[in-house]
PDBML (XML) file of the C-alpha atoms, coordinates in Angstrom:
<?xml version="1.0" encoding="UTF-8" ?>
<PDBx:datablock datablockName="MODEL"
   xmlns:PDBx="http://pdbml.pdb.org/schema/pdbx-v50.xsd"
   xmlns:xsi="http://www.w3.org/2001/XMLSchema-instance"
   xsi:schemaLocation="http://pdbml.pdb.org/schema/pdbx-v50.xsd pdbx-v50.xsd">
   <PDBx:atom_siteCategory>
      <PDBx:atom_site id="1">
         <PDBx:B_iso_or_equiv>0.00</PDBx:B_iso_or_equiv>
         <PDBx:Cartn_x>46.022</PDBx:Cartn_x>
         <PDBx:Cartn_y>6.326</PDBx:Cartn_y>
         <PDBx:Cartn_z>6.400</PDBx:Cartn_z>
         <PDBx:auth_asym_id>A</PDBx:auth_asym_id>
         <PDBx:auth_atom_id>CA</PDBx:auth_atom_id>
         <PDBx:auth_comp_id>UNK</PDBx:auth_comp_id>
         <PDBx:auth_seq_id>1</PDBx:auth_seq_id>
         <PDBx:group_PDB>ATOM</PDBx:group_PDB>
         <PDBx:label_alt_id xsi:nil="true" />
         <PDBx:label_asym_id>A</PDBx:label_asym_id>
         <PDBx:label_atom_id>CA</PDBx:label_atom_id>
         <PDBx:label_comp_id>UNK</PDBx:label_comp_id>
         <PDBx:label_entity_id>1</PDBx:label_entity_id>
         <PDBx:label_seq_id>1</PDBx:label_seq_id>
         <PDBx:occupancy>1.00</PDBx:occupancy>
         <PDBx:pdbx_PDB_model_num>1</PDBx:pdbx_PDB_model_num>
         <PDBx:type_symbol>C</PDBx:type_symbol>
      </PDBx:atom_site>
      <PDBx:atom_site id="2">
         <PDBx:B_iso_or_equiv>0.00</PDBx:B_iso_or_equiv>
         <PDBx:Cartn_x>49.338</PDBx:Cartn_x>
         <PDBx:Cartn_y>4.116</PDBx:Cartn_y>
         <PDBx:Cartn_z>6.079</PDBx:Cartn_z>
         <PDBx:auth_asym_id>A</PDBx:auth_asym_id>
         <PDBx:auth_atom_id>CA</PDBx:auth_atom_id>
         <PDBx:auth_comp_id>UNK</PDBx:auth_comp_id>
         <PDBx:auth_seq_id>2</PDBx:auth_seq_id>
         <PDBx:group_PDB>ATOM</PDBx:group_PDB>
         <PDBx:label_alt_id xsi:nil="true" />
         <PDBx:label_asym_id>A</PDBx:label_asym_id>
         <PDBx:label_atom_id>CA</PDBx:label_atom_id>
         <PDBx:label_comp_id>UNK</PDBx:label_comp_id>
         <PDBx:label_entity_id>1</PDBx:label_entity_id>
         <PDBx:label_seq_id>2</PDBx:label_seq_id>
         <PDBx:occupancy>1.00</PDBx:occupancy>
         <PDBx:pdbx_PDB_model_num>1</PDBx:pdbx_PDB_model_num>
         <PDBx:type_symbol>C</PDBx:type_symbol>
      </PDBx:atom_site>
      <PDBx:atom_site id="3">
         <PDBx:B_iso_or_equiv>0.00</PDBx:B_iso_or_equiv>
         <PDBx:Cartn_x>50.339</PDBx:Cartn_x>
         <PDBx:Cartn_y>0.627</PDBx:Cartn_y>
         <PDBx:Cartn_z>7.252</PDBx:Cartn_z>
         <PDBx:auth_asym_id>A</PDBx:auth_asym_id>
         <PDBx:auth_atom_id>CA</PDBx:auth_atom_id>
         <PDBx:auth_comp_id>UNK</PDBx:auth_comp_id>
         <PDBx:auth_seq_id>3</PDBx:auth_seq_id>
         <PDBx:group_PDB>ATOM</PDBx:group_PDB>
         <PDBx:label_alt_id xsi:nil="true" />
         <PDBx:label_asym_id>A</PDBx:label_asym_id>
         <PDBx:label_atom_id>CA</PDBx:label_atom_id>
         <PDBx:label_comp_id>UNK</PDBx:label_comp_id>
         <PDBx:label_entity_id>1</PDBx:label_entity_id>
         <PDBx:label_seq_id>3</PDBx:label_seq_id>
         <PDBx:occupancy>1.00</PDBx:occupancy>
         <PDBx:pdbx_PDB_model_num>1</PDBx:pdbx_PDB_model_num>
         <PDBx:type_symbol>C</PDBx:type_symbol>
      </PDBx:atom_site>
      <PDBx:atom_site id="4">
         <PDBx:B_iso_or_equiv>0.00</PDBx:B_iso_or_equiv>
         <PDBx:Cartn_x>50.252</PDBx:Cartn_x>
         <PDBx:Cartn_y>0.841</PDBx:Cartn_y>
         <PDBx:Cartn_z>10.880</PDBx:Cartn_z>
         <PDBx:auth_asym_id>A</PDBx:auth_asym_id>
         <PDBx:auth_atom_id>CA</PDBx:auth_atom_id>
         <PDBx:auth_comp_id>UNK</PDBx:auth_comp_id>
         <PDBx:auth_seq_id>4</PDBx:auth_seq_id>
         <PDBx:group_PDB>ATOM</PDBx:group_PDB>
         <PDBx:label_alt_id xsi:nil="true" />
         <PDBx:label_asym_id>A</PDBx:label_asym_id>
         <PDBx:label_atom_id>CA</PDBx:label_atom_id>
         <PDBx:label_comp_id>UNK</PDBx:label_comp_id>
         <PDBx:label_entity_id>1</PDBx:label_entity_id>
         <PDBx:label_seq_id>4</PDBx:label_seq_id>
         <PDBx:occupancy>1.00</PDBx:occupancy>
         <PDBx:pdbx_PDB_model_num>1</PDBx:pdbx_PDB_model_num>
         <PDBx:type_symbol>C</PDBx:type_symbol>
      </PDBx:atom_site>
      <PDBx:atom_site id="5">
         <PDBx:B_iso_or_equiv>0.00</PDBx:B_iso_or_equiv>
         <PDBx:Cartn_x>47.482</PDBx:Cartn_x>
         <PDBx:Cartn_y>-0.524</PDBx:Cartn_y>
         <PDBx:Cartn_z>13.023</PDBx:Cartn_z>
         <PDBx:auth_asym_id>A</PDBx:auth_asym_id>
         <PDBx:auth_atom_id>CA</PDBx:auth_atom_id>
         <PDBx:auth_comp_id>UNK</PDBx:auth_comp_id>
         <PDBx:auth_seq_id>5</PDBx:auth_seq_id>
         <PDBx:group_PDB>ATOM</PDBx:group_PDB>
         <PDBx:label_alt_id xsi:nil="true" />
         <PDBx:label_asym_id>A</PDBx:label_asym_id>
         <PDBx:label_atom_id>CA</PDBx:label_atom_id>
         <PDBx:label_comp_id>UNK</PDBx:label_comp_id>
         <PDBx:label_entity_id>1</PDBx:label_entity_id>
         <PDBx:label_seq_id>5</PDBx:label_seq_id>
         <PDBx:occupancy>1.00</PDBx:occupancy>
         <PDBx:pdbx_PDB_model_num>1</PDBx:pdbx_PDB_model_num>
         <PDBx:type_symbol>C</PDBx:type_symbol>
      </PDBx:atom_site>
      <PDBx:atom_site id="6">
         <PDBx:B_iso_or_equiv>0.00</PDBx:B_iso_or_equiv>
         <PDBx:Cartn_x>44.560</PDBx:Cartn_x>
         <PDBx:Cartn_y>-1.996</PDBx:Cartn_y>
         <PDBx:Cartn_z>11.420</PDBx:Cartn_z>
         <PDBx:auth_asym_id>A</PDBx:auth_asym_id>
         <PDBx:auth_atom_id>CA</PDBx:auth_atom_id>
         <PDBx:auth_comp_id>UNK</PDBx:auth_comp_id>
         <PDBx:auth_seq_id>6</PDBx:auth_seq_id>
         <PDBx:group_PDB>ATOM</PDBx:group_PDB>
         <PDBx:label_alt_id xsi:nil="true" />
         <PDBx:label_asym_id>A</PDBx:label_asym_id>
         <PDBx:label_atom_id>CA</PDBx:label_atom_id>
         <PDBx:label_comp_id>UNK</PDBx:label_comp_id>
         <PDBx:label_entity_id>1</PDBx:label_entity_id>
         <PDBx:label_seq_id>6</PDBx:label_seq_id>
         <PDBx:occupancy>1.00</PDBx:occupancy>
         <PDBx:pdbx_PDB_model_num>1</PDBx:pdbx_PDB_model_num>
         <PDBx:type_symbol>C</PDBx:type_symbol>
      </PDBx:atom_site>
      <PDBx:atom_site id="7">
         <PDBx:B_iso_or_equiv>0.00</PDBx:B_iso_or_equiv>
         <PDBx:Cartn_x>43.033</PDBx:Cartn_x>
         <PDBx:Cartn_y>0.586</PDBx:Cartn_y>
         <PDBx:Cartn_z>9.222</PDBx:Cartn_z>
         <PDBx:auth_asym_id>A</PDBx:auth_asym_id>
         <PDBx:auth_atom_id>CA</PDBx:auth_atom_id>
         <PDBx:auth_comp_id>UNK</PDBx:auth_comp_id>
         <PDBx:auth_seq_id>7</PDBx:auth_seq_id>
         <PDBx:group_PDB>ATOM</PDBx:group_PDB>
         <PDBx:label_alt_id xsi:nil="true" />
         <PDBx:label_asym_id>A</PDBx:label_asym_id>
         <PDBx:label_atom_id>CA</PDBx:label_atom_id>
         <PDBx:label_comp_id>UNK</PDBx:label_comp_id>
         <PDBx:label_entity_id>1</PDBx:label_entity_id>
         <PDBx:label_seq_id>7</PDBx:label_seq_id>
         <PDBx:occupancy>1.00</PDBx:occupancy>
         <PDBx:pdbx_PDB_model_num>1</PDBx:pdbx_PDB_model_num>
         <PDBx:type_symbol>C</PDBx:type_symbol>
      </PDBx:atom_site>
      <PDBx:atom_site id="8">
         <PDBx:B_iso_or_equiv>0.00</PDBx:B_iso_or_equiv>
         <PDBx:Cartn_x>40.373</PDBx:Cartn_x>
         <PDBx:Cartn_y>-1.771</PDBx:Cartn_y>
         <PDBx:Cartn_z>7.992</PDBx:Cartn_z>
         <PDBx:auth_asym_id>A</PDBx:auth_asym_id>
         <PDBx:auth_atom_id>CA</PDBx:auth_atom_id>
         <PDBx:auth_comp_id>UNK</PDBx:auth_comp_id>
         <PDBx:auth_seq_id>8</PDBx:auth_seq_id>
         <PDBx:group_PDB>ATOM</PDBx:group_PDB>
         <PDBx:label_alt_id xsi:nil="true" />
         <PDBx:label_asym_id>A</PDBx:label_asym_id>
         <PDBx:label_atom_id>CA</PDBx:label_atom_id>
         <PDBx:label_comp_id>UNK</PDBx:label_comp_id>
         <PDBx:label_entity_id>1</PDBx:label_entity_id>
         <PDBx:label_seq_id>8</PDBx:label_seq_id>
         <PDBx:occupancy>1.00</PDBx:occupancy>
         <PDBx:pdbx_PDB_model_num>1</PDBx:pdbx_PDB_model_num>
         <PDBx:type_symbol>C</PDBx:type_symbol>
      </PDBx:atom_site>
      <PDBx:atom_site id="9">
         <PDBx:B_iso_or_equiv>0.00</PDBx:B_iso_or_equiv>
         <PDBx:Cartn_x>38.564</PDBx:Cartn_x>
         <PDBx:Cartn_y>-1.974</PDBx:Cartn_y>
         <PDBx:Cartn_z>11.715</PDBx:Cartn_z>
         <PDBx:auth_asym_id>A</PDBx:auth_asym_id>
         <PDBx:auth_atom_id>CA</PDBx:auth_atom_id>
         <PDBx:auth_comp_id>UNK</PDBx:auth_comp_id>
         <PDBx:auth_seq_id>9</PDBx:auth_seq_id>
         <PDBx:group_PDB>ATOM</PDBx:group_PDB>
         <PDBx:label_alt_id xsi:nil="true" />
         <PDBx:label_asym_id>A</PDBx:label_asym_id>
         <PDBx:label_atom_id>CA</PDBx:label_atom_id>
         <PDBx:label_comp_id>UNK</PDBx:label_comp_id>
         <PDBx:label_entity_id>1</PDBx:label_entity_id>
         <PDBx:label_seq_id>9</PDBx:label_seq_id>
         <PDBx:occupancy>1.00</PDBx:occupancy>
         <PDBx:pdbx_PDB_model_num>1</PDBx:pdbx_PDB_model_num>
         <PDBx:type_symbol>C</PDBx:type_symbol>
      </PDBx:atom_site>
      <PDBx:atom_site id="10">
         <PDBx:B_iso_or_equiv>0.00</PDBx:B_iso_or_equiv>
         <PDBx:Cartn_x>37.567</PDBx:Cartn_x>
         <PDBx:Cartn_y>2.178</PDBx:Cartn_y>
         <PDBx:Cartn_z>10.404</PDBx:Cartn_z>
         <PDBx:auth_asym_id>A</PDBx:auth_asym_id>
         <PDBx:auth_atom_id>CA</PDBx:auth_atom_id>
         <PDBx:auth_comp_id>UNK</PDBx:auth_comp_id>
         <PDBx:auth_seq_id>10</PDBx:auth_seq_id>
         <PDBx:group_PDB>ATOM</PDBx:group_PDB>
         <PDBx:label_alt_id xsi:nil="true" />
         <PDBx:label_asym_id>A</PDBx:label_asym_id>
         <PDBx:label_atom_id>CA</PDBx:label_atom_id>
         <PDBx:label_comp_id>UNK</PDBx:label_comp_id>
         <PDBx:label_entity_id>1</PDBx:label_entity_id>
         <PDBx:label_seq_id>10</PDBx:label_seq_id>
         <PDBx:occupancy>1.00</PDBx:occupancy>
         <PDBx:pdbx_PDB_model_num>1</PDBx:pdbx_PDB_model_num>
         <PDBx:type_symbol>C</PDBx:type_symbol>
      </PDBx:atom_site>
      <PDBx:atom_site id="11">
         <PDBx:B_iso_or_equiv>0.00</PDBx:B_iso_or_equiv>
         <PDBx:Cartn_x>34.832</PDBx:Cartn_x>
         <PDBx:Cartn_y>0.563</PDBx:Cartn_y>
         <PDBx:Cartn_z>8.185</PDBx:Cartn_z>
         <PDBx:auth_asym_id>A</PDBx:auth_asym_id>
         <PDBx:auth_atom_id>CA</PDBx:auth_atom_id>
         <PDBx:auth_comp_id>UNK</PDBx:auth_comp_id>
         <PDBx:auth_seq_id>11</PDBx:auth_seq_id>
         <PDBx:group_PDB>ATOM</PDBx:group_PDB>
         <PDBx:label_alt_id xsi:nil="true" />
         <PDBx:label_asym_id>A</PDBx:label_asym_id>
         <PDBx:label_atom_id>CA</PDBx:label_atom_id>
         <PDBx:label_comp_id>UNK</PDBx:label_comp_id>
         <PDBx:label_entity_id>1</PDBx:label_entity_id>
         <PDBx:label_seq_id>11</PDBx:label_seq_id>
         <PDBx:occupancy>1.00</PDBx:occupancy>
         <PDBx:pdbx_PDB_model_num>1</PDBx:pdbx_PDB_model_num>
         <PDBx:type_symbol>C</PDBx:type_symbol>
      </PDBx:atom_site>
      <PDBx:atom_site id="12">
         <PDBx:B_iso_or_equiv>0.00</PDBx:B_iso_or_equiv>
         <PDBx:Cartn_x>33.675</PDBx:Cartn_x>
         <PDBx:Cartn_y>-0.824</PDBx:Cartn_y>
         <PDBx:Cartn_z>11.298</PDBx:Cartn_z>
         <PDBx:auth_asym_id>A</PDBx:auth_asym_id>
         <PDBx:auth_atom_id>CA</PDBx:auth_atom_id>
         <PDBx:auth_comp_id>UNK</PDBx:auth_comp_id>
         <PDBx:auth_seq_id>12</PDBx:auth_seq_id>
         <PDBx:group_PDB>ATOM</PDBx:group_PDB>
         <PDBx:label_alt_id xsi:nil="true" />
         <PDBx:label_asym_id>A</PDBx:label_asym_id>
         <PDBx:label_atom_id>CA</PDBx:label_atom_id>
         <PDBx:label_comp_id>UNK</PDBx:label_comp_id>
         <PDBx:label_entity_id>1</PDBx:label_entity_id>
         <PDBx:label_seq_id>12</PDBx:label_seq_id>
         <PDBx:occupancy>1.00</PDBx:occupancy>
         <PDBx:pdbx_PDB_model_num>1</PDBx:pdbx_PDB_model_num>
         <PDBx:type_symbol>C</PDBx:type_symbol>
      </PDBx:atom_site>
      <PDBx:atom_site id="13">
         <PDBx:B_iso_or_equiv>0.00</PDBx:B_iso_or_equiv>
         <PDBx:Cartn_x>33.992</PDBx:Cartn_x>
         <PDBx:Cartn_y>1.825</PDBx:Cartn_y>
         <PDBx:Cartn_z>13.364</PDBx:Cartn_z>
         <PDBx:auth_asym_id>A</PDBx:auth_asym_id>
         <PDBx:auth_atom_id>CA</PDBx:auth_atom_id>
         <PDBx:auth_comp_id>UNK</PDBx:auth_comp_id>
         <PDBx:auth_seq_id>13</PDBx:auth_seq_id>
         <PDBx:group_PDB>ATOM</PDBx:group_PDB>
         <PDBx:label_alt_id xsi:nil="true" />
         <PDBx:label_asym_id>A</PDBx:label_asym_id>
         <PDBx:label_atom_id>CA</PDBx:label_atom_id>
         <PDBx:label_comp_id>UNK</PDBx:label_comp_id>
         <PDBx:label_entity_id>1</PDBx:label_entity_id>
         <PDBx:label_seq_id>13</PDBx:label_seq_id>
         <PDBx:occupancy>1.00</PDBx:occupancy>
         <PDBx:pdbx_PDB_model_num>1</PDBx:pdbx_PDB_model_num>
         <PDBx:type_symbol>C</PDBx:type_symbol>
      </PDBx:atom_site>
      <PDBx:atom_site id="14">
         <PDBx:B_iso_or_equiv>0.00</PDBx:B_iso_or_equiv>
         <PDBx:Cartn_x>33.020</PDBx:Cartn_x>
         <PDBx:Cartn_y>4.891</PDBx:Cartn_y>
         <PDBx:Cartn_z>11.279</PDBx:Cartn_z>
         <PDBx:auth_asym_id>A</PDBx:auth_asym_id>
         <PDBx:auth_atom_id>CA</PDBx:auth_atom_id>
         <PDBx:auth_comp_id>UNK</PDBx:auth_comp_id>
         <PDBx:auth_seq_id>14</PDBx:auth_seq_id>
         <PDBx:group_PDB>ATOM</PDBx:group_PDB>
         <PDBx:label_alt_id xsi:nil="true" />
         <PDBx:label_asym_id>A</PDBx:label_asym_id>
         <PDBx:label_atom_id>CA</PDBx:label_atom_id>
         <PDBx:label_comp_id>UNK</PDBx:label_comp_id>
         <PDBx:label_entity_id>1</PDBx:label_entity_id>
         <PDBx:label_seq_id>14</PDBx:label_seq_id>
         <PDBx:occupancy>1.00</PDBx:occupancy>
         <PDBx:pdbx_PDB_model_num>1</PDBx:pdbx_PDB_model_num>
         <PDBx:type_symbol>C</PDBx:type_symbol>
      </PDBx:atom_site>
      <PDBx:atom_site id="15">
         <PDBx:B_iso_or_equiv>0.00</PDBx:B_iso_or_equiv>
         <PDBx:Cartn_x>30.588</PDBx:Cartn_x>
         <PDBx:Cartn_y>3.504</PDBx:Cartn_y>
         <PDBx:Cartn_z>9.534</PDBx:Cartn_z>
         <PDBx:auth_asym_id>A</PDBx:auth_asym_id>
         <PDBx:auth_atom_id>CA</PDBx:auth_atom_id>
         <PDBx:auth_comp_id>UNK</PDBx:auth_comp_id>
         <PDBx:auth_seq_id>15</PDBx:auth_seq_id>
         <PDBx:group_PDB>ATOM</PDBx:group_PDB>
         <PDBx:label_alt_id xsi:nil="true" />
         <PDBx:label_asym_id>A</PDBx:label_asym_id>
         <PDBx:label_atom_id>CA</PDBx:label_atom_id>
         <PDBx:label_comp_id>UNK</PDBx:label_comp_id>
         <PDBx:label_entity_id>1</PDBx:label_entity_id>
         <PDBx:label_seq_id>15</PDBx:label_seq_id>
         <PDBx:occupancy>1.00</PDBx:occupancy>
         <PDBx:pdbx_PDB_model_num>1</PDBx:pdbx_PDB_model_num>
         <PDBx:type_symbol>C</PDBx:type_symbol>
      </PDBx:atom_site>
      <PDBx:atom_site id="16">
         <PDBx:B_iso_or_equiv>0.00</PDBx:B_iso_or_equiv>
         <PDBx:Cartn_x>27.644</PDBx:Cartn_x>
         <PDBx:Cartn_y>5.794</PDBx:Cartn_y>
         <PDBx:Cartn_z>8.273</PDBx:Cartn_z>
         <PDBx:auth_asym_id>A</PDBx:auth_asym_id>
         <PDBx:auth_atom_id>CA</PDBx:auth_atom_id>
         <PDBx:auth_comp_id>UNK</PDBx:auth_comp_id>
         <PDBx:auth_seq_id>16</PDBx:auth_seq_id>
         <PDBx:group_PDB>ATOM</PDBx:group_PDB>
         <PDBx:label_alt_id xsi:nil="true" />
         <PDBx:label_asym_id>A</PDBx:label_asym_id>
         <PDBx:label_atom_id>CA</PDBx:label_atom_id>
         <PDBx:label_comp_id>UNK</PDBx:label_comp_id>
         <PDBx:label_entity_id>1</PDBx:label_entity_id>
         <PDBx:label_seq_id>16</PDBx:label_seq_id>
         <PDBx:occupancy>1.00</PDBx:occupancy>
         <PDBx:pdbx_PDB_model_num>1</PDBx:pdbx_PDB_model_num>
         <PDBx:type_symbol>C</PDBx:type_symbol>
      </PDBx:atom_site>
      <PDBx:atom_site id="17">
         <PDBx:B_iso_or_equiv>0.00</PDBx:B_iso_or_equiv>
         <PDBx:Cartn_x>24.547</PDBx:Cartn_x>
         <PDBx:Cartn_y>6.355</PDBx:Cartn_y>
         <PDBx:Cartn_z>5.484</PDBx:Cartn_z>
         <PDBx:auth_asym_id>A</PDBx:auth_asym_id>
         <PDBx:auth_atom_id>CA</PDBx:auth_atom_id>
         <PDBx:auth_comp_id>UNK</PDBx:auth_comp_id>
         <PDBx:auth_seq_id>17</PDBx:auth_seq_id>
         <PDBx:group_PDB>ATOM</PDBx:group_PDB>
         <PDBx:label_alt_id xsi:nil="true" />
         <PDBx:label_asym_id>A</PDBx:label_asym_id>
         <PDBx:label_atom_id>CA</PDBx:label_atom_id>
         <PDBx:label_comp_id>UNK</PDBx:label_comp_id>
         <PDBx:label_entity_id>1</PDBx:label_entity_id>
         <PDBx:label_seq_id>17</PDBx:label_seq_id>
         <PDBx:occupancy>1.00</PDBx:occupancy>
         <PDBx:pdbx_PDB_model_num>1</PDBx:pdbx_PDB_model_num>
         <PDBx:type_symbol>C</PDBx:type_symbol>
      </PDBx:atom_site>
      <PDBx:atom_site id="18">
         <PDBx:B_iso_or_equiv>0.00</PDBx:B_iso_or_equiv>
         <PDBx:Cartn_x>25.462</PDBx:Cartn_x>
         <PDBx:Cartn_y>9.623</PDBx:Cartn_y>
         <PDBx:Cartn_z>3.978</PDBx:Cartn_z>
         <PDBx:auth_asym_id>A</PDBx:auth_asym_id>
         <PDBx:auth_atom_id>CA</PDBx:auth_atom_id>
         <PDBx:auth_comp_id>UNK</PDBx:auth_comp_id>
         <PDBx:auth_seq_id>18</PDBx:auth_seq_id>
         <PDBx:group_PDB>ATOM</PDBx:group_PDB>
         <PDBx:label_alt_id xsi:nil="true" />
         <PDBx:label_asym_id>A</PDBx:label_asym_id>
         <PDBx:label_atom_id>CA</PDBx:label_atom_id>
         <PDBx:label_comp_id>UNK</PDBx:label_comp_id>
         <PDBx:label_entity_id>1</PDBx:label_entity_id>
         <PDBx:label_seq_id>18</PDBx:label_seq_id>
         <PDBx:occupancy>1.00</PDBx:occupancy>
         <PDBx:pdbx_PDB_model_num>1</PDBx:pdbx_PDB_model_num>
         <PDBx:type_symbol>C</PDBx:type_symbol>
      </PDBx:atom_site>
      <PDBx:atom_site id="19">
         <PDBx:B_iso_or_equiv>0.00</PDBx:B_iso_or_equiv>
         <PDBx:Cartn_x>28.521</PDBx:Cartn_x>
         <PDBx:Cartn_y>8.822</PDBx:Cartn_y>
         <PDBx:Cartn_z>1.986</PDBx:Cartn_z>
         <PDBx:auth_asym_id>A</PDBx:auth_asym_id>
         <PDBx:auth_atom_id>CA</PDBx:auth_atom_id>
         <PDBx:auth_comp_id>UNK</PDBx:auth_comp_id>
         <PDBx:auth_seq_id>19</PDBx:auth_seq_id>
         <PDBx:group_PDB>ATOM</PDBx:group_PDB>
         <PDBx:label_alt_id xsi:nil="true" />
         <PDBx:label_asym_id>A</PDBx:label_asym_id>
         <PDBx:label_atom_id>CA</PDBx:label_atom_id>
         <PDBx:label_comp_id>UNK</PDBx:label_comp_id>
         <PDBx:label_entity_id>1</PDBx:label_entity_id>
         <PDBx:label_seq_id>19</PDBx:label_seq_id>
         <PDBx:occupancy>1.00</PDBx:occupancy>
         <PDBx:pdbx_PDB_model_num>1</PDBx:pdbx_PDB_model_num>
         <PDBx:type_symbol>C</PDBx:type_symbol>
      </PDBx:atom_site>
      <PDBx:atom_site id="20">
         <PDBx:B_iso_or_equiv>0.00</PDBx:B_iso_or_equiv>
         <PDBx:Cartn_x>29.720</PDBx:Cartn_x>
         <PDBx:Cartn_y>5.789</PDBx:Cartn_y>
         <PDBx:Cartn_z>-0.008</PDBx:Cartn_z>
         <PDBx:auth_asym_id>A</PDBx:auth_asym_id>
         <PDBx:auth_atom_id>CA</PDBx:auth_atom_id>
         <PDBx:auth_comp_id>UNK</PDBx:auth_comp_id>
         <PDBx:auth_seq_id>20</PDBx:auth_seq_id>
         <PDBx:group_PDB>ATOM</PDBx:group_PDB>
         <PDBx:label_alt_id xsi:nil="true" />
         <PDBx:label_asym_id>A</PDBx:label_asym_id>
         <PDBx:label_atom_id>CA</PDBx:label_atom_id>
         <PDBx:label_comp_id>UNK</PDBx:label_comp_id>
         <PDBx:label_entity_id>1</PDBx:label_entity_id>
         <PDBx:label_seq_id>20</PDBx:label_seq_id>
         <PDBx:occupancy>1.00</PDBx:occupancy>
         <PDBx:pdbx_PDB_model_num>1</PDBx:pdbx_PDB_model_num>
         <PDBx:type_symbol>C</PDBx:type_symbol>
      </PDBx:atom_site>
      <PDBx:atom_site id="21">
         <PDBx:B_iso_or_equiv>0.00</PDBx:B_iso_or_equiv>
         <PDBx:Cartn_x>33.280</PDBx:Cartn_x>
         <PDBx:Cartn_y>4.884</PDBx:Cartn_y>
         <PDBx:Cartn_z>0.624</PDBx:Cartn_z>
         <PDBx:auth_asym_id>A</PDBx:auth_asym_id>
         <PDBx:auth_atom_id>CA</PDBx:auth_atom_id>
         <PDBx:auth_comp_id>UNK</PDBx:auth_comp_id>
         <PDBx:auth_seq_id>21</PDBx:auth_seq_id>
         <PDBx:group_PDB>ATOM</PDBx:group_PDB>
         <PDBx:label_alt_id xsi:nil="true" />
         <PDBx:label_asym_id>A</PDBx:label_asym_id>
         <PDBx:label_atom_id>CA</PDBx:label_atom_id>
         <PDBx:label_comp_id>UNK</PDBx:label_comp_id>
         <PDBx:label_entity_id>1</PDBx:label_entity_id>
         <PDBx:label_seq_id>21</PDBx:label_seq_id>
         <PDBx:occupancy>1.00</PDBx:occupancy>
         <PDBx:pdbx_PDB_model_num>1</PDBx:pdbx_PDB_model_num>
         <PDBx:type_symbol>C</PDBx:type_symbol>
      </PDBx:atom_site>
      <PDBx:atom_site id="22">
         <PDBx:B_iso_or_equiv>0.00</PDBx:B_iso_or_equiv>
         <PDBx:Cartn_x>35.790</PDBx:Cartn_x>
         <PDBx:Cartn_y>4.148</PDBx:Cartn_y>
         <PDBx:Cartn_z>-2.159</PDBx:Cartn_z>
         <PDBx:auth_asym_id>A</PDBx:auth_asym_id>
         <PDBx:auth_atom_id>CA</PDBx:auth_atom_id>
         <PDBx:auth_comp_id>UNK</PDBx:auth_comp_id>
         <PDBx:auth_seq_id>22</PDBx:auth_seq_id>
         <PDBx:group_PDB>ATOM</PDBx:group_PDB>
         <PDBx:label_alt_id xsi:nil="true" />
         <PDBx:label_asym_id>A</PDBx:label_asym_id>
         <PDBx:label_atom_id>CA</PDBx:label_atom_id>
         <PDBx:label_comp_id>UNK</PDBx:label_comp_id>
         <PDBx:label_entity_id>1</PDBx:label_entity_id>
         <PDBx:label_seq_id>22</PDBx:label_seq_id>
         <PDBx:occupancy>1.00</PDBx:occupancy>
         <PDBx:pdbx_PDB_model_num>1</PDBx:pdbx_PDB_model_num>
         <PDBx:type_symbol>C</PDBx:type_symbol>
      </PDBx:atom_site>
      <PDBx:atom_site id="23">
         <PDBx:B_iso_or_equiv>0.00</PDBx:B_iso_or_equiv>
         <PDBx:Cartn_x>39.088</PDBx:Cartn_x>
         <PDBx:Cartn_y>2.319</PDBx:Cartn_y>
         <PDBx:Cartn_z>-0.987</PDBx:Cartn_z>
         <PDBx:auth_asym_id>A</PDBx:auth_asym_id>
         <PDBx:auth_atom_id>CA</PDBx:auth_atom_id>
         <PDBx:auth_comp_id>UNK</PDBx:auth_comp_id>
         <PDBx:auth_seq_id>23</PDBx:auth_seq_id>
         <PDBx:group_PDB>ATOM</PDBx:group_PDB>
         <PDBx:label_alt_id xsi:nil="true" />
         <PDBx:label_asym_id>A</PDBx:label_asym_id>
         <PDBx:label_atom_id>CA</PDBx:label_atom_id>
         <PDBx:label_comp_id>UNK</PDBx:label_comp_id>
         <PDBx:label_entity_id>1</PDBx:label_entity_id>
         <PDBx:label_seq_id>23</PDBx:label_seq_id>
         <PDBx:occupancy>1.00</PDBx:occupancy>
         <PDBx:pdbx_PDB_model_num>1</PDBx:pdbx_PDB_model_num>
         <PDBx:type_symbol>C</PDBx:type_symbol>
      </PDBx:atom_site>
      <PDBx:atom_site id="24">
         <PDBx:B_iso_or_equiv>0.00</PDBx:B_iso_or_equiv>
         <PDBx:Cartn_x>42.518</PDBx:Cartn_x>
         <PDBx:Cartn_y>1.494</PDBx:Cartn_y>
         <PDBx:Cartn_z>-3.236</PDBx:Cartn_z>
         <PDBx:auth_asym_id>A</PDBx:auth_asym_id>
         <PDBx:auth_atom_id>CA</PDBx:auth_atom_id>
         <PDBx:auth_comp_id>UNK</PDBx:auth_comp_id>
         <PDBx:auth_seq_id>24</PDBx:auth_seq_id>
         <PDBx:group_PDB>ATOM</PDBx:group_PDB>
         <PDBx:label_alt_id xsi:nil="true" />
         <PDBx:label_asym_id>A</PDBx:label_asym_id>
         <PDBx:label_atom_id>CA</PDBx:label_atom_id>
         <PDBx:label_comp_id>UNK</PDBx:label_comp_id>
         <PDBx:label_entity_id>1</PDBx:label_entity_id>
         <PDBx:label_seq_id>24</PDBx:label_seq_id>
         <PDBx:occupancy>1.00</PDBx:occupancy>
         <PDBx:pdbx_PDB_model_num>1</PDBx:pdbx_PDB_model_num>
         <PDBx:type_symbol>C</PDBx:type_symbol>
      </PDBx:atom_site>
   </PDBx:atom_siteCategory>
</PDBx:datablock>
């Protein structure tokens, strides 16, 4: 992704039980 919008709202919005997420 890159700094436009709010990228951090995705957690919210994609979240799911099959994969973990790793974030820098």
């Amino acid at each position: 992704s890159a700094h436009v919008g709010n990228f951090e709202l995705a957690a919210h919005c994609l979240h799911q039980d099959k994969k973990q997420f790793y974030s820098l």
